[in-house]
Protein backbone atom coordinates (compact mmCIF):
# COMPACT_ATOMS: atom_id res chain seq x y z
CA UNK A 1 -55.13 -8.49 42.90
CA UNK A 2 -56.13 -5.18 41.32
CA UNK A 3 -54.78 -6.70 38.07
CA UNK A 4 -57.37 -9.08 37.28
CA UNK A 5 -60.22 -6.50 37.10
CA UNK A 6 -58.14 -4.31 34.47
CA UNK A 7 -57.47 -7.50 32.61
CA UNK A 8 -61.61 -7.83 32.93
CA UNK A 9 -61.89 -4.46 31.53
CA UNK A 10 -59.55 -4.94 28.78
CA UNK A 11 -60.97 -8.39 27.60
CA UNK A 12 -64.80 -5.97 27.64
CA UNK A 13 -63.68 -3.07 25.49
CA UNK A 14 -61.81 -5.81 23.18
CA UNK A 15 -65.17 -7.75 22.94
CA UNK A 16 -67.16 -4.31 22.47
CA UNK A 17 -64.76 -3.22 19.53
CA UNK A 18 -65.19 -7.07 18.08
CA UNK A 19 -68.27 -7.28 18.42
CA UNK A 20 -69.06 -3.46 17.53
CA UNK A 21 -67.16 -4.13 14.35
CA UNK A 22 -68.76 -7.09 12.94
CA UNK A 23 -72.51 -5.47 13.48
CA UNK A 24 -71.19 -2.27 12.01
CA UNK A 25 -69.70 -3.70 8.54
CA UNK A 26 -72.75 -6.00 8.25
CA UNK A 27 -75.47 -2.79 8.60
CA UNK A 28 -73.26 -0.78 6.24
CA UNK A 29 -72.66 -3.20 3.50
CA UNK A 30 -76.59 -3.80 3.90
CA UNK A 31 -77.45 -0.31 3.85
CA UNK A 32 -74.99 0.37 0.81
CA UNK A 33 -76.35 -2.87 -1.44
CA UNK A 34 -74.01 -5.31 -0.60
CA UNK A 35 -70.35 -5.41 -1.33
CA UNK A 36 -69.52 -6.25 -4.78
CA UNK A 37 -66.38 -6.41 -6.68
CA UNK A 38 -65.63 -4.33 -9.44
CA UNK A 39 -68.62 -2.02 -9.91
CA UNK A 40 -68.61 1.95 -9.82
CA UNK A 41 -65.51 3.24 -9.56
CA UNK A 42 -63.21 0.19 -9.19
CA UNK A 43 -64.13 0.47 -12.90
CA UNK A 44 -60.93 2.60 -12.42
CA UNK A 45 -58.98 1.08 -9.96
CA UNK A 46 -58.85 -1.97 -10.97
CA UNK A 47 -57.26 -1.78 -13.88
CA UNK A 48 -55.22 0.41 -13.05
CA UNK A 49 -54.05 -1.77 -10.55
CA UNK A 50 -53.93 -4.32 -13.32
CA UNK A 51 -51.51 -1.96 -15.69
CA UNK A 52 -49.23 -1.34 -12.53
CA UNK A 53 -49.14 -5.28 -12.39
CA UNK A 54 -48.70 -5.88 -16.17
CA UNK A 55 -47.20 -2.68 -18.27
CA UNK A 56 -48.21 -4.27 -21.72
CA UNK A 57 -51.88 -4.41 -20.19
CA UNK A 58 -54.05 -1.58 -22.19
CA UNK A 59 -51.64 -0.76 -24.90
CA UNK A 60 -54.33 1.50 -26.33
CA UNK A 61 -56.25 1.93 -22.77
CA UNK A 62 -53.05 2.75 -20.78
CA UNK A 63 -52.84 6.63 -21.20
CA UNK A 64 -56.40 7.34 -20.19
CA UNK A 65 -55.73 5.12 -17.22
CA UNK A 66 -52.88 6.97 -16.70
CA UNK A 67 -54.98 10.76 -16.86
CA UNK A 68 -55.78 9.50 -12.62
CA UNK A 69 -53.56 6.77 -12.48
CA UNK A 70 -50.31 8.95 -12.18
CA UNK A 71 -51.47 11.01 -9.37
CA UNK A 72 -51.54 7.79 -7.41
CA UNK A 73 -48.91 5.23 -5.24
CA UNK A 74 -51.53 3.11 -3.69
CA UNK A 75 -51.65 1.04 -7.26
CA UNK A 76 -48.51 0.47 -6.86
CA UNK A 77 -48.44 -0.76 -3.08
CA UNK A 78 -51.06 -3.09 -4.41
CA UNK A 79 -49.40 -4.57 -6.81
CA UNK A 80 -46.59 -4.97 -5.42
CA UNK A 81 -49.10 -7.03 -2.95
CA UNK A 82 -50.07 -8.99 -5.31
CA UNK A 83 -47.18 -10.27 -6.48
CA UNK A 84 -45.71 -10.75 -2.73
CA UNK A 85 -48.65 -12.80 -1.95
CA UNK A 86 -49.57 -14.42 -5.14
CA UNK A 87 -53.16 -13.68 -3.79
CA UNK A 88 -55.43 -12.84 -6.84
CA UNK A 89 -56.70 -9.14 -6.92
CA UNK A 90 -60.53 -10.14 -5.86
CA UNK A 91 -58.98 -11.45 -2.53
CA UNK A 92 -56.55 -8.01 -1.73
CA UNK A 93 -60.13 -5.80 -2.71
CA UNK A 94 -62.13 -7.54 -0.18
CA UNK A 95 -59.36 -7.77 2.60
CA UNK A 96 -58.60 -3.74 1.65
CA UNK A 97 -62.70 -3.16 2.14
CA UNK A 98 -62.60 -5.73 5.37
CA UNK A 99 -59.65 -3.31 6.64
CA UNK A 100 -61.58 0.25 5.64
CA UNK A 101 -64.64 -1.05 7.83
CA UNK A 102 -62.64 -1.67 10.75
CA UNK A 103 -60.82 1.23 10.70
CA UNK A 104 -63.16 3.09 10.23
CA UNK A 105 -65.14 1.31 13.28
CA UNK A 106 -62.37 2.07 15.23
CA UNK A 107 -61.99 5.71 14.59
CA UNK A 108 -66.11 6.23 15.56
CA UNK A 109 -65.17 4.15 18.62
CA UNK A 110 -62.04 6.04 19.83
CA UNK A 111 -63.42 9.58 19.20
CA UNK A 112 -66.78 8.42 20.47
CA UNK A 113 -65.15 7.53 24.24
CA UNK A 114 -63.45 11.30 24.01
CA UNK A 115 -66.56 13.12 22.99
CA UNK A 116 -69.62 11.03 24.75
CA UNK A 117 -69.99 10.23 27.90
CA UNK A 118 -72.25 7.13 27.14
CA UNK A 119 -71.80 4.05 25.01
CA UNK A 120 -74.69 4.59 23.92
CA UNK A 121 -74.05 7.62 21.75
CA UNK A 122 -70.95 5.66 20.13
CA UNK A 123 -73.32 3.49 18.84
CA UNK A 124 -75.85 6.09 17.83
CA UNK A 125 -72.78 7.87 15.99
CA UNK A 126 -71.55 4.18 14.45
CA UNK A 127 -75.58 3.58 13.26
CA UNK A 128 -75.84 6.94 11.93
CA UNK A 129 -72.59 5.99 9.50
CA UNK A 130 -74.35 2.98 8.04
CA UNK A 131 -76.74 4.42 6.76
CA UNK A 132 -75.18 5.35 3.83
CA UNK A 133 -75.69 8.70 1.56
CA UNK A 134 -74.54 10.65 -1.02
CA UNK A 135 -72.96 14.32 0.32
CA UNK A 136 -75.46 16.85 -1.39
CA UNK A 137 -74.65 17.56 -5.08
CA UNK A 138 -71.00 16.45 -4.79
CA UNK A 139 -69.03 13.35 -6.33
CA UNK A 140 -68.70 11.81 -2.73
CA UNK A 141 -70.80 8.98 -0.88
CA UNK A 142 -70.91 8.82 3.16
CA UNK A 143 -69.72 5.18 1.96
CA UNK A 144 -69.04 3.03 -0.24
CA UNK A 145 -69.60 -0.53 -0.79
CA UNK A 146 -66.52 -1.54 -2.15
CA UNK A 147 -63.01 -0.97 -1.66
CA UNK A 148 -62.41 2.59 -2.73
CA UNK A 149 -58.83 4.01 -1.35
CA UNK A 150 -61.21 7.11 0.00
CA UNK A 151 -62.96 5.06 2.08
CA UNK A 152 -59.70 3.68 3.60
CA UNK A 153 -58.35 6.86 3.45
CA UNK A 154 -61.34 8.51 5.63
CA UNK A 155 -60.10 5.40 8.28
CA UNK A 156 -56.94 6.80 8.60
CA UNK A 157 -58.34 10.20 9.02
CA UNK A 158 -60.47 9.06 11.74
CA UNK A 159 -57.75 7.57 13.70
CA UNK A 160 -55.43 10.76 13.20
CA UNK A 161 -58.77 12.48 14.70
CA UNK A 162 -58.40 10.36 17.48
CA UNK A 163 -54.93 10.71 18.09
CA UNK A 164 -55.39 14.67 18.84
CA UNK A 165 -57.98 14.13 20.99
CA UNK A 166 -55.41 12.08 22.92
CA UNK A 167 -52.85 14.78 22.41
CA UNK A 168 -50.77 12.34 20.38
CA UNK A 169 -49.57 15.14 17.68
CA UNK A 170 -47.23 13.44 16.42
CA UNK A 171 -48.95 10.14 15.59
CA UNK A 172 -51.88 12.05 13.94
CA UNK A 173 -49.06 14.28 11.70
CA UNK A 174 -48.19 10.65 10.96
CA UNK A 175 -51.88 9.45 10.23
CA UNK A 176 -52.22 12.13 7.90
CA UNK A 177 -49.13 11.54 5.76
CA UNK A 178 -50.61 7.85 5.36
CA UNK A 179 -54.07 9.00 4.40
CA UNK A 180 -52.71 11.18 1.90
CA UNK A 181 -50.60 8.17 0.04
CA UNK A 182 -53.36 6.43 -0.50
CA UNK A 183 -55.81 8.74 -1.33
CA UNK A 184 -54.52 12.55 -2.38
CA UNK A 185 -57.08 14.45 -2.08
CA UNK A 186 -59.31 13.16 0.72
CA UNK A 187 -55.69 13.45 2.53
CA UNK A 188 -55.46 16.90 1.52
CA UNK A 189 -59.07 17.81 3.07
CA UNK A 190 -57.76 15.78 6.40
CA UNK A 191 -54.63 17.56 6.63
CA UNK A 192 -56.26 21.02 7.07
CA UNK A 193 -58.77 19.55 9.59
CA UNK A 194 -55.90 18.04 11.40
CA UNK A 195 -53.76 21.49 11.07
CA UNK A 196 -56.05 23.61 11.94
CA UNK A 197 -56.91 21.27 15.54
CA UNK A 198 -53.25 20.90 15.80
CA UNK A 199 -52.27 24.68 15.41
CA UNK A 200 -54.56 25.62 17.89
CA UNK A 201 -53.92 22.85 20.57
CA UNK A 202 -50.32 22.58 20.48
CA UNK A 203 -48.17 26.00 19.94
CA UNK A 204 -45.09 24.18 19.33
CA UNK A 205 -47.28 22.29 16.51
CA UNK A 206 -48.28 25.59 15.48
CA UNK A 207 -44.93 26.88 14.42
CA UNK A 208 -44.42 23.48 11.85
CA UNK A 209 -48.33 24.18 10.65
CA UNK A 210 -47.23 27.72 9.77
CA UNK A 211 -43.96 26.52 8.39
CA UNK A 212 -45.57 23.99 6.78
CA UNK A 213 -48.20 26.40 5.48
CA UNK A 214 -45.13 28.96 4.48
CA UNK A 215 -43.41 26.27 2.20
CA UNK A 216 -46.38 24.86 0.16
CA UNK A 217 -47.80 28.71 -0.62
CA UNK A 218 -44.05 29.25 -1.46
CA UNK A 219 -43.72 25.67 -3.56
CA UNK A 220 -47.05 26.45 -5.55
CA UNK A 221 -45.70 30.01 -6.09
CA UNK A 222 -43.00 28.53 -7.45
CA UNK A 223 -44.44 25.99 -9.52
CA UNK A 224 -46.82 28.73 -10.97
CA UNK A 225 -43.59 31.16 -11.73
CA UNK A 226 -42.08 28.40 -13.62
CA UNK A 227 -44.47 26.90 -15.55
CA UNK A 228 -44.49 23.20 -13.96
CA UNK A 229 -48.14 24.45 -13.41
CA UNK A 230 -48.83 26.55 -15.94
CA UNK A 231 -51.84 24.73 -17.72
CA UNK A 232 -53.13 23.99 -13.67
CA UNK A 233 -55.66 27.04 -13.77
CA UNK A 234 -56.00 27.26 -17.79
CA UNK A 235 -59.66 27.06 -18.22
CA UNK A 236 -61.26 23.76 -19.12
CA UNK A 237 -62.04 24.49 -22.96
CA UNK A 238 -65.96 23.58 -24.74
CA UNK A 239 -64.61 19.93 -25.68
CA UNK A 240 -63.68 19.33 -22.23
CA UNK A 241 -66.51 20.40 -20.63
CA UNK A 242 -69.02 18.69 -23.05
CA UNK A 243 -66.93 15.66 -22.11
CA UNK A 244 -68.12 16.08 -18.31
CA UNK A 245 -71.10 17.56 -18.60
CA UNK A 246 -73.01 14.57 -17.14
CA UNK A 247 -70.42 15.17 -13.77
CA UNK A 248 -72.64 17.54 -11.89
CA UNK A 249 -71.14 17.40 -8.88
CA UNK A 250 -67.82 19.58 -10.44
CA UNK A 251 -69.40 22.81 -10.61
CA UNK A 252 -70.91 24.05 -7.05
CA UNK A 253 -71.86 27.53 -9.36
CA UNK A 254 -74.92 25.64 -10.36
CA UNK A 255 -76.03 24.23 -7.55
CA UNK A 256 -79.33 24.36 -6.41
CA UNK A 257 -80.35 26.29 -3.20
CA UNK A 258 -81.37 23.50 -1.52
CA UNK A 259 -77.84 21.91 -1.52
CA UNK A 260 -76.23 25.34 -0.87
CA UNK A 261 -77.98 25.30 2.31
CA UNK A 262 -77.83 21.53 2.82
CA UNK A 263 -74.02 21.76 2.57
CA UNK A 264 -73.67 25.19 4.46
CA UNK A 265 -76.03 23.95 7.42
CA UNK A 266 -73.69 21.15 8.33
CA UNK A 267 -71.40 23.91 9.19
CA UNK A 268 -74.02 26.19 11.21
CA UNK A 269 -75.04 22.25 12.85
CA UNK A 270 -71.02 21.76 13.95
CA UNK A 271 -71.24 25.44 15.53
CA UNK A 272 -74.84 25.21 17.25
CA UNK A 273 -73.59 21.75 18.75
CA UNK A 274 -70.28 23.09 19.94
CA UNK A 275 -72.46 26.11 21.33
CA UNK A 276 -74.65 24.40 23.00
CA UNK A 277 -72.07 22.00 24.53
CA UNK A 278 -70.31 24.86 25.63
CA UNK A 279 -73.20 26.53 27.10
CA UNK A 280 -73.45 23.57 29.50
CA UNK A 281 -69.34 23.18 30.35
CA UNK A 282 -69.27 19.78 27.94
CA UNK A 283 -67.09 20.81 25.29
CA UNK A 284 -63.49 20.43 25.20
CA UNK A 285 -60.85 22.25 23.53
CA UNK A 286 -60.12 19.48 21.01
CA UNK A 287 -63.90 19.97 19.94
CA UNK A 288 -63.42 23.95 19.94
CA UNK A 289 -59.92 23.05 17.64
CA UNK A 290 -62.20 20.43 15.60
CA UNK A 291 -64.96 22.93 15.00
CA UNK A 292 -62.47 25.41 13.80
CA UNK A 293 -61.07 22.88 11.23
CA UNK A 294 -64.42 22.23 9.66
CA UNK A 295 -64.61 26.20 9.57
CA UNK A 296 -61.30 25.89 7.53
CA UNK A 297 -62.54 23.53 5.01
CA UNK A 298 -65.62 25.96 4.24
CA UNK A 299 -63.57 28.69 3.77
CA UNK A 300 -61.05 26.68 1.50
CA UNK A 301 -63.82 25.55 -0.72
CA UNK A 302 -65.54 29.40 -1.00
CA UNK A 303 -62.15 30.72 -1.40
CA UNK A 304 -61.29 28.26 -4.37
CA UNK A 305 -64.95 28.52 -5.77
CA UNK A 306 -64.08 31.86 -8.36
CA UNK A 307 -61.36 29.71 -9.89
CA UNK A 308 -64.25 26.53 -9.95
CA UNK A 309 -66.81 28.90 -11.29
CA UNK A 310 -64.25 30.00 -14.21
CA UNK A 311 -63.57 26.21 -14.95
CA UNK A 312 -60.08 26.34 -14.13
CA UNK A 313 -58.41 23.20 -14.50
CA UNK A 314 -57.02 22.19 -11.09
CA UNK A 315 -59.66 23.47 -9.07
CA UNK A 316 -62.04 21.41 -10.71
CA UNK A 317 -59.95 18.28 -11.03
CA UNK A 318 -59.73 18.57 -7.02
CA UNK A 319 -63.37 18.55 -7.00
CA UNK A 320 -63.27 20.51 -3.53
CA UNK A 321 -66.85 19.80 -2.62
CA UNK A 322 -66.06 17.10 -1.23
CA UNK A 323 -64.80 18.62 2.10
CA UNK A 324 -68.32 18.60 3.12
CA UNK A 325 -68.20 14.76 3.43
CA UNK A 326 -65.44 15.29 6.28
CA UNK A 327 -68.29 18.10 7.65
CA UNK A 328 -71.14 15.42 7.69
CA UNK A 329 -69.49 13.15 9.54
CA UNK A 330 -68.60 16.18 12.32
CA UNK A 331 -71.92 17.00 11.59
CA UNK A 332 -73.11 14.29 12.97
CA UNK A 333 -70.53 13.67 15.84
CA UNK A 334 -71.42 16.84 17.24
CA UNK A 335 -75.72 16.98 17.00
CA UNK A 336 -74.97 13.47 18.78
CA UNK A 337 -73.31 14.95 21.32
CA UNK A 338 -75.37 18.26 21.71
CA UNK A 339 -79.01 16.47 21.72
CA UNK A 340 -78.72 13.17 23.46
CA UNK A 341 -75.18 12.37 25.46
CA UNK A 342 -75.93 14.69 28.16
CA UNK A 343 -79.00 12.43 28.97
CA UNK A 344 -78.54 8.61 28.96
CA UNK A 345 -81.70 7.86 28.76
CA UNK A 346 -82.03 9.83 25.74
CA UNK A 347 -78.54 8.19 24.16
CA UNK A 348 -80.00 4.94 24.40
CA UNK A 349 -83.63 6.22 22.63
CA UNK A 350 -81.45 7.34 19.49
CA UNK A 351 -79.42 4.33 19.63
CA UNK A 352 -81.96 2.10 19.07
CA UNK A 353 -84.21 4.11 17.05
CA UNK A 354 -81.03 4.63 14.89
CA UNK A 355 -80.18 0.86 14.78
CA UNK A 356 -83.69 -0.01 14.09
CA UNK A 357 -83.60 2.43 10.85
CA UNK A 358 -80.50 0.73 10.08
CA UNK A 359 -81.64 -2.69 10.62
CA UNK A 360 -84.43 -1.86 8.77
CA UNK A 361 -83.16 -0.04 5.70
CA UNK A 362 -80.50 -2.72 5.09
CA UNK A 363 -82.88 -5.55 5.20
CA UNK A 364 -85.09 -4.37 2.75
CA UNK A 365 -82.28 -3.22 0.35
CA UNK A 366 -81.22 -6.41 0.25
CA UNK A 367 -84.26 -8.85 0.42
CA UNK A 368 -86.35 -6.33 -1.54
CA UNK A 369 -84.71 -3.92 -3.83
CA UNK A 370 -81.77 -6.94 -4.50
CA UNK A 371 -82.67 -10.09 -3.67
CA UNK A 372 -80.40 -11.37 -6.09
CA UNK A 373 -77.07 -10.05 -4.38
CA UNK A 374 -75.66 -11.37 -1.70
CA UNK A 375 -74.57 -9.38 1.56
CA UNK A 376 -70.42 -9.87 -0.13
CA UNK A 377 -69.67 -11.58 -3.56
CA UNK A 378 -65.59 -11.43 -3.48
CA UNK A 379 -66.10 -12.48 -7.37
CA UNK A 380 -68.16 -11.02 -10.35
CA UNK A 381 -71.32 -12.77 -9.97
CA UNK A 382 -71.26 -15.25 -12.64
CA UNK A 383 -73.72 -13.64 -15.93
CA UNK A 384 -74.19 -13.80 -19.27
CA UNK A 385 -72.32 -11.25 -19.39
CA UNK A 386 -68.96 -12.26 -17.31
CA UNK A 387 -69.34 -15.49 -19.27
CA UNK A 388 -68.66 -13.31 -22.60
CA UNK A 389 -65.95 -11.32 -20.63
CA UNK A 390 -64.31 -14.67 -19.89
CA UNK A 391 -63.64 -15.38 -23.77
CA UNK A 392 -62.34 -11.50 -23.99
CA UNK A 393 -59.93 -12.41 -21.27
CA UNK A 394 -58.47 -15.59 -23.20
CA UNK A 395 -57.66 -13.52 -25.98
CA UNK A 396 -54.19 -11.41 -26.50
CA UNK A 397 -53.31 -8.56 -24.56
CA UNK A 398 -54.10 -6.36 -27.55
CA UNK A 399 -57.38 -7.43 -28.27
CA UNK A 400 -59.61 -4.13 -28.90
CA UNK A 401 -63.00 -4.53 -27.72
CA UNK A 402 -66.11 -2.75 -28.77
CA UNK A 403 -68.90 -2.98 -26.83
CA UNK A 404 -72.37 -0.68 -25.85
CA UNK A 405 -70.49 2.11 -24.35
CA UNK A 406 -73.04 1.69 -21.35
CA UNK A 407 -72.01 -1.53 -20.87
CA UNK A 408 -70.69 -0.79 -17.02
CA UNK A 409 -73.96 0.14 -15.54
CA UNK A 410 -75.75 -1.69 -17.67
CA UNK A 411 -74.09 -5.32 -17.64
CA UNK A 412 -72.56 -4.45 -14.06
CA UNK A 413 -68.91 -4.24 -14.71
CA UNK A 414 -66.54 -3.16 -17.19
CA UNK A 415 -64.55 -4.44 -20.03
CA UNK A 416 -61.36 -3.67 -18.60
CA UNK A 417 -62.56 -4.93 -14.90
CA UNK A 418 -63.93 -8.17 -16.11
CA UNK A 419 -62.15 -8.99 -19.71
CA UNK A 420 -58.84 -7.17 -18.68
CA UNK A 421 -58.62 -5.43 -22.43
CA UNK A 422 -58.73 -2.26 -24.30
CA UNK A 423 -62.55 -0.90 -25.20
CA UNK A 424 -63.56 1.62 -27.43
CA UNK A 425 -65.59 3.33 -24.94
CA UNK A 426 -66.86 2.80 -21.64
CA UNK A 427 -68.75 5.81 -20.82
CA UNK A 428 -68.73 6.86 -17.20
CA UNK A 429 -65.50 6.06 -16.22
CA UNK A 430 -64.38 7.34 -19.24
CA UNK A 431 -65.67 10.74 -18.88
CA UNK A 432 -64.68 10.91 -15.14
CA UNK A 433 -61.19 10.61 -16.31
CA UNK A 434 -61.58 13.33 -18.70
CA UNK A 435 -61.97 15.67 -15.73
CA UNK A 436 -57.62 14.83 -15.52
CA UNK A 437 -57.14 15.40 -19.27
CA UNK A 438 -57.90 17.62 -22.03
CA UNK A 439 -56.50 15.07 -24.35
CA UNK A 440 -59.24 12.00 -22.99
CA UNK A 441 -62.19 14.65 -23.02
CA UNK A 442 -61.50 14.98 -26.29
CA UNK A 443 -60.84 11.41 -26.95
CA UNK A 444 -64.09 10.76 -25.02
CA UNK A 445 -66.22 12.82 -26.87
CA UNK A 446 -64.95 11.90 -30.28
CA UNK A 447 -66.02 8.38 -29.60
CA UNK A 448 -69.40 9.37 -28.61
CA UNK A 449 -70.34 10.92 -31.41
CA UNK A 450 -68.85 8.28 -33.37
CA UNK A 451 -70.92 5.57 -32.23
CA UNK A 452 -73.89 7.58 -31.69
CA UNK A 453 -76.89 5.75 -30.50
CA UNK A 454 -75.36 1.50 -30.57
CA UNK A 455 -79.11 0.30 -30.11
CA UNK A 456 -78.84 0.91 -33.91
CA UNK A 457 -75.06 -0.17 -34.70
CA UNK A 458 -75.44 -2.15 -38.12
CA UNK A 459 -72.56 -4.38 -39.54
CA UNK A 460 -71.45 -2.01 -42.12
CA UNK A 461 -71.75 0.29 -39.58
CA UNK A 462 -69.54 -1.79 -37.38
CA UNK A 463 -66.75 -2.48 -39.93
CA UNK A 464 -66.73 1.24 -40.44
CA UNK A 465 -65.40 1.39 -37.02
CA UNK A 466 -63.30 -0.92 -36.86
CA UNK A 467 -61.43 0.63 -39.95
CA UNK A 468 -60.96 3.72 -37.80
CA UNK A 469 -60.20 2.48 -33.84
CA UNK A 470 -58.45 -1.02 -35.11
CA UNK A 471 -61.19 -2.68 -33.58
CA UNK A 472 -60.67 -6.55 -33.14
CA UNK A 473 -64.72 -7.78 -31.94
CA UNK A 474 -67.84 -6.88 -31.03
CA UNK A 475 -69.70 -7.68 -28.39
CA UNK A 476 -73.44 -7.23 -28.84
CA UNK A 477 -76.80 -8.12 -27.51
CA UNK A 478 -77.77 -8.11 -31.08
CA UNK A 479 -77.52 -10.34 -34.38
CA UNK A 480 -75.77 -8.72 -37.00
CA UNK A 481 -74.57 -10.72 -40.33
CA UNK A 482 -70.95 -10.66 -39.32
CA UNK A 483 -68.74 -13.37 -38.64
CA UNK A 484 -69.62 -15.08 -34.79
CA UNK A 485 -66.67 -15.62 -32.45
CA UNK A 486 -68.60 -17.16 -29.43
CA UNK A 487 -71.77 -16.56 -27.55
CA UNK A 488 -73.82 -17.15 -24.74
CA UNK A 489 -77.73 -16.92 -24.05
CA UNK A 490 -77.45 -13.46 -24.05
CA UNK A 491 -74.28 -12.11 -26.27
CA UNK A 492 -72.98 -12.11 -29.58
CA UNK A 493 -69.12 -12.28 -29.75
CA UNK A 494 -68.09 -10.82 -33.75
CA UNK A 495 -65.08 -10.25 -35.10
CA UNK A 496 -64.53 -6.53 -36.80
CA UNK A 497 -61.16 -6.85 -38.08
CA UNK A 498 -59.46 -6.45 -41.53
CA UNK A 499 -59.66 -10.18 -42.42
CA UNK A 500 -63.15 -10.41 -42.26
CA UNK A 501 -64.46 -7.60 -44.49
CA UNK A 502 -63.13 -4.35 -43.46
């Protein structure tokens, strides 16, 4: 008979996780504007996925794609996906974001029932994480609202969390190998928080961290010695850094005091928690080994910061700030823990003071600052704008597009997201790849000053352009004397090319 009440208990913490779940991805797609395909940096991975899918795609496009797009599998995987399925790419984004959320759900959940002792503070901890941030003068959210391999990523790093507070070593050396295939770096920062916990929990762990330790400092020795890395910590020349000098977040040399201290003090907030826990026989040794970790990180990024502060390459392009995102979350974990668990009163207070904010914030993103989106749009909502991108995508694979080269933000997607073709320019995504590449910064920053200011393209002006990219249309809010193509309430499709002028 004792079976039935386990079965009870079982069926509960099923229906809490459920239930927990669907609340949670509904207050943080709220909180972070709705989820919406192909804006921000899917301006990226999407067509990279798309080349992976289709090697003629971006004849011209295909090596800046490439500057990122060679450091990763997951485009691959996804492909691969595709074509398994025959599901279109929209569909695998918003499953891949669907899977991210619960994930990431269950990692708060799991490490909240080792750290708290009430519910209460697991959903305190789970509120807290919707409300959605950006990590003080670095290149990293505390989420995003689309799917962004990071974001799964920081899932699998939450489970691998979970798995040493279990003692399950093994499964979180595991975890960790996974987070880093899909996303390199964000598994990098993971695998010394896990290495750090593990070395210190485990001694027979301790002996592969060290060897594991041993062989990389060895392998990048090695690497150095011959060469294979011998541009890695070549300083980032005056072309390349005028093509990334709108990237603040690279350089942690010029940060302000305020984020110096904003970043620093979520390390001095992980120590006073684990303090004060301690002080009061509540900590464990998994939160000592955690605490530890999150000391690692710091000292990885200050260690690494001389080489960031002479603008050497690889440093840079691993954009090492964002470790603190990993220290926010244990940030907040930990203040959790240390101000209201103890007290469940107080756990249930933050909760719903927490949930309220949440509730709150989220509603009037979305009814006030954008009442047009909806909470998920799986598609580009339909626009003026994807209308025009429509036509691009009927035309051949080598159609080269020129468009305003803040046509991403602007318009809300890309050219290559939304019309699948080459552009001349797209300007954010094209300078965040230039962090990767000497060759695109310089690429990027030619075609800048080429175009200059497009409010003021004129059709010679236009023609002159297309001479020297081998341009194919324009697309243009504006009406020039040049031979139309198609358009829509709002666009102007030209043709550029030879035929017509050039």
């Amino acid at each position: 008979m004792a079976a039935a009440p386990a079965r009870n208990s079982r069926h509960t913490s099923a229906l809490f996780l459920a239930l927990g779940a669907l609340a949670f991805g509904t207050l943080a797609t709220a909180n972070a504007g709705g989820y919406r395909y192909g804006t921000s940096d899917q301006a990226f991975y999407i067509p990279v996925i798309t080349h992976a899918l289709n090697a003629a795609a971006f004849p011209r496009d295909g090596t800046l794609i490439d500057a990122q797009g060679h450091l990763m599998v997951l485009d691959e995987l996804l492909a691969s996906l595709v074509r398994a399925t025959g599901l279109p790419l929209e569909l695998i984004c918003v499953a891949g974001y669907g899977l991210s959320l619960v994930l990431i759900w269950v990692g708060i959940a799991l490490i909240g029932a080792r750290v708290y002792r009430s519910a209460w503070a697991t959903a305190a901890l789970g509120a807290a994480f919707t409300l959605r941030h950006r990590i003080s003068e670095t290149s990293a959210n505390s989420f995003e609202p689309y799917f962004h391999p990071r974001m799964l990523a920081f899932g699998v790093g939450l489970l691998a969390v979970a798995a040493v507070q279990r003692g399950r070593m093994w499964t979180a050396v595991a975890l960790v190998a996974i987070t880093a295939i899909v996303h390199v770096t964000t598994g990098l920062w993971v695998a010394v928080l896990i290495g750090v916990a593990i070395a210190l929990l485990d001694s027979r762990m301790r002996v592969l961290a060290l060897t594991g330790l041993s062989l990389g400092t060895a392998a990048l020795l090695w690497a150095f010695s011959t060469g294979r890395l011998a541009g890695a910590l070549t300083p980032m020349d005056a072309v390349w850094l005028q093509a990334v000098a709108t990237k603040d977040s690279l350089f942690a040399t010029d940060w302000p005091a305020w984020a110096w201290g904003a970043n620093l003090g979520l390390l001095a907030a992980i120590w006073w928690a684990h303090a004060s826990r301690t002080r009061r026989n509540l900590a464990t040794s998994e939160d000592r080994a955690f605490t530890w970790g999150a000391t690692a990180l710091v000292v990885l990024f200050l260690l690494t910061l001389p080489l960031v502060a002479a603008r050497a390459a690889l440093p840079v392009q691993l954009q090492i700030s964002r470790v603190f995102w990993l220290l926010d979350f244990l940030a907040t974990l930990y203040l959790i823990a240390a101000l209201a668990d103890a007290r469940p009163a107080v756990a249930r207070a933050v909760a719903l003071l927490l949930l309220a904010i949440s509730l709150g914030r989220g509603a009037y993103v979305m009814l006030v600052e954008h009442p047009e989106r909806a909470l998920v749009s799986v598609y580009t909502p339909d626009s003026p704008w994807e209308d025009a991108m429509r036509w691009v995508a009927r035309q051949p694979l080598d159609l080269h597009v020129f468009a305003d080269p803040g046509h991403a933000w602007k318009f809300g997607t890309s050219v290559r997201v939304s019309g699948g073709r080459d552009v001349l320019l797209e300007e954010v995504k094209d300078a965040a790849l230039a962090i990767y590449s000497r060759d695109v910064a310089r690429r990027v920053v030619e075609r800048t000053a080429a175009i200059g200011d497009f409010r003021t393209l004129t059709a010679d002006r236009a023609h002159e352009l297309a001479r020297r990219y081998d341009l194919d249309v324009l697309v243009t809010e504006a009406d020039l004397p040049l031979p139309l193509v198609y358009r829509n309430d709002q666009f102007h499709i030209y043709t550029i090319t030879s035929a017509d002028g050039r």
